[in-house]
Protein backbone atom coordinates (compact mmCIF):
# COMPACT_ATOMS: atom_id res chain seq x y z
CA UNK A 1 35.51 88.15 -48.54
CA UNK A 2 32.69 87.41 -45.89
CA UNK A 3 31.75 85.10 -48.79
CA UNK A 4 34.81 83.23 -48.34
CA UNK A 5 34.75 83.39 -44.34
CA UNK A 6 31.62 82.33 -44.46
CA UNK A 7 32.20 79.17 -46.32
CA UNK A 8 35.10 78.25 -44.61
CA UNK A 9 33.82 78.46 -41.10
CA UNK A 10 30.83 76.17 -42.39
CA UNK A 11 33.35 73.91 -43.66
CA UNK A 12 35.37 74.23 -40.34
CA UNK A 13 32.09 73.25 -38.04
CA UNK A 14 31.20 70.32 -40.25
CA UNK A 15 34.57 68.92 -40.20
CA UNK A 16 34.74 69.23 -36.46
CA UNK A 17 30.98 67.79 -36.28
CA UNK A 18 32.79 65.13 -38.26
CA UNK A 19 35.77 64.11 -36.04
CA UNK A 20 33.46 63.80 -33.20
CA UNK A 21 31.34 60.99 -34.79
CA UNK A 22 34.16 58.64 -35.10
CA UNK A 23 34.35 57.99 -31.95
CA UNK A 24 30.63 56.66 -30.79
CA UNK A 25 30.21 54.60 -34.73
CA UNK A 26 26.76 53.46 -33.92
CA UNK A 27 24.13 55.38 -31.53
CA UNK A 28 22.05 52.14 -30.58
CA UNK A 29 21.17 50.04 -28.52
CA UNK A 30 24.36 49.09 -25.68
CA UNK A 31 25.23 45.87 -25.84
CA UNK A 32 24.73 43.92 -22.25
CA UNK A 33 26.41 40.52 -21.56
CA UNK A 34 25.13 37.51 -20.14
CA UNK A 35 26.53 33.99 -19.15
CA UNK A 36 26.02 30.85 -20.68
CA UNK A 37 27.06 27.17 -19.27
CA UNK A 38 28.42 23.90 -21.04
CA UNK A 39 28.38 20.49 -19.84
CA UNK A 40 31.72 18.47 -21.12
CA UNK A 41 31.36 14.88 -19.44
CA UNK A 42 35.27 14.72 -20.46
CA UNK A 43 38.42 16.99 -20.13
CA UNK A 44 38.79 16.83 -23.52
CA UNK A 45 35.69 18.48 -24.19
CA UNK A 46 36.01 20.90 -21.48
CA UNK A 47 39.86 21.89 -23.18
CA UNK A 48 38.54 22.03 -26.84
CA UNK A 49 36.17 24.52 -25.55
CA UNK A 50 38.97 26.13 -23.90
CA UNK A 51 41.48 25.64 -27.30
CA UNK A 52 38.54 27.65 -29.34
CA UNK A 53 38.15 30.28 -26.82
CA UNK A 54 41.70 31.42 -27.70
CA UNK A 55 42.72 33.18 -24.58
CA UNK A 56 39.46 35.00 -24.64
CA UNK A 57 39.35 36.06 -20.67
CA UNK A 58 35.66 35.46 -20.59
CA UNK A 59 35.50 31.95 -21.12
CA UNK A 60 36.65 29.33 -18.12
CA UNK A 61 36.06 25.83 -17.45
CA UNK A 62 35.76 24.00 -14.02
CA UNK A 63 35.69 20.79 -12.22
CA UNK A 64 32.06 19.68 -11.12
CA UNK A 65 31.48 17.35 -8.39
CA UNK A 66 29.21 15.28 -10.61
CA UNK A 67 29.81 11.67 -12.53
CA UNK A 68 27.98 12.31 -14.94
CA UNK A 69 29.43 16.17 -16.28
CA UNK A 70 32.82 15.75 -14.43
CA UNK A 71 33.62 19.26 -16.34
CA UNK A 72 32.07 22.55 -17.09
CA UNK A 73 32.17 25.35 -19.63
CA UNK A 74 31.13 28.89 -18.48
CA UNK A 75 31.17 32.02 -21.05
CA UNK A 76 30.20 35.16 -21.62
CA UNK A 77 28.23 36.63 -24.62
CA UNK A 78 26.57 39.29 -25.95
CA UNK A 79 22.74 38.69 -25.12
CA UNK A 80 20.92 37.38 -27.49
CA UNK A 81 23.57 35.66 -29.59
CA UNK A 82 23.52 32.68 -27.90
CA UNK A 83 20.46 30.09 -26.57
CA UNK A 84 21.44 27.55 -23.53
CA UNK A 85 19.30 24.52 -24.70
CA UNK A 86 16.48 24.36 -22.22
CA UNK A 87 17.67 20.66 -21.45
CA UNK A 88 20.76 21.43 -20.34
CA UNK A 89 21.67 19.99 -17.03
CA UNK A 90 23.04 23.00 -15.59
CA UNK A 91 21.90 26.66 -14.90
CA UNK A 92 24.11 29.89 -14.14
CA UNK A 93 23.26 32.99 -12.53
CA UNK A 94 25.11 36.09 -12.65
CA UNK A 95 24.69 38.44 -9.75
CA UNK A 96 26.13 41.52 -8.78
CA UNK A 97 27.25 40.60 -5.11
CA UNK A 98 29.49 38.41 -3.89
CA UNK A 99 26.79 38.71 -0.83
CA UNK A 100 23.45 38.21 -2.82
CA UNK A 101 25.07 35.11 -4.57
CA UNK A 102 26.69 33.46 -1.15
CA UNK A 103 23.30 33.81 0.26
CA UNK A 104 21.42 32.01 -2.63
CA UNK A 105 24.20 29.21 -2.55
CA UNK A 106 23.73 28.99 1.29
CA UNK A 107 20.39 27.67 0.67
CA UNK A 108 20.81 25.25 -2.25
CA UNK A 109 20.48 21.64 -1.32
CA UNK A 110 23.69 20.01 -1.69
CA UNK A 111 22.55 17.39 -3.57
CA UNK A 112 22.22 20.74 -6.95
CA UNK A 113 26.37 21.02 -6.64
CA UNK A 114 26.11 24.05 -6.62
CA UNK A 115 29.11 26.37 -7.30
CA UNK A 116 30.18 29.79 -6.65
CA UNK A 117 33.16 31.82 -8.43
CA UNK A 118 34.03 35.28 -9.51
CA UNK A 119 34.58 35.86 -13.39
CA UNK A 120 36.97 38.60 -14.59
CA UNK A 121 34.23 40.87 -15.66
CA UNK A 122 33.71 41.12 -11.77
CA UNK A 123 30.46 39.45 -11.67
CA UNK A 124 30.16 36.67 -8.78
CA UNK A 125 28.44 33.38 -10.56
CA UNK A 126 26.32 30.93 -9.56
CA UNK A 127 26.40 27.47 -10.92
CA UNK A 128 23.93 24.46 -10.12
CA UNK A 129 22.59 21.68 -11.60
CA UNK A 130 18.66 22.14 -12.91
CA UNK A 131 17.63 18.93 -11.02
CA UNK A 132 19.19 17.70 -7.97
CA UNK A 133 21.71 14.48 -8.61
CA UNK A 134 20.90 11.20 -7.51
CA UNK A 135 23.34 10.01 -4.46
CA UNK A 136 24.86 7.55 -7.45
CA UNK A 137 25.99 10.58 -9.29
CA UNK A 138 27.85 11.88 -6.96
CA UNK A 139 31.70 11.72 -6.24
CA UNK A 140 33.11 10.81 -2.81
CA UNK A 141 35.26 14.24 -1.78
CA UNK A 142 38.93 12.84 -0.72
CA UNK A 143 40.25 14.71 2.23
């Protein structure tokens, strides 16, 4: 009989051992996120982008203020699944603080186009161009 109590409270503690794995599957490394830019020199591009993102709430694109790249592609991966080609013409940062970010876009030159928005994941982003733009590549602001 203690036999039979025995095994079954063995049973009882490995089943309940059991249950509580399913719910953490792997015990690695977390996964961290990190943002990656696109240059689309059309809407088109900029919308296909868009079209394959499929609603996905981390992906957005924006109007620049440049000739050149008159659109832009922002999204977030999982680091390390995705390389931004060390000649592309624009760079992102992802900070933290709306605070830290305004102050780093407070001293760009103006002539980087730089931009400044908040993603859904709550991070405030920092977008500029690598090298500053010619005066020709600029567009004239309408007011």
């Amino acid at each position: 009989m203690t036999r039979k109590l025995g095994l079954i409270l063995i049973l009882l503690l490995a089943a309940t051992s059991a249950v509580g794995d399913d719910d953490n599957v792997c015990p690695c490394i977390p996964l961290s996120h990190s943002w990656v830019i696109t240059a689309c020199e059309t809407w088109n591009c900029a919308q296909a982008a868009m079209v394959l993102a499929n609603g996905d709430p981390f992906v957005m694109s924006m109007p620049t203020n440049d000739t050149k790249y008159g659109w832009i592609v922002a999204r977030r991966v999982v680091t390390g699944t995705a390389v931004t080609s060390p000649d592309s013409p624009y760079i992102i940062e992802s900070n933290a603080s709306f605070a830290v970010a305004a102050a780093q876009f407070s001293i760009l030159d103006p002539n980087m186009l730089p931009m400044i928005t908040t993603a859904s994941d709550g991070a405030t982003l920092l977008i500029r161009l690598r090298e500053p733009a010619p005066m020709s590549r600029r567009r004239a602001a309408a007011h």
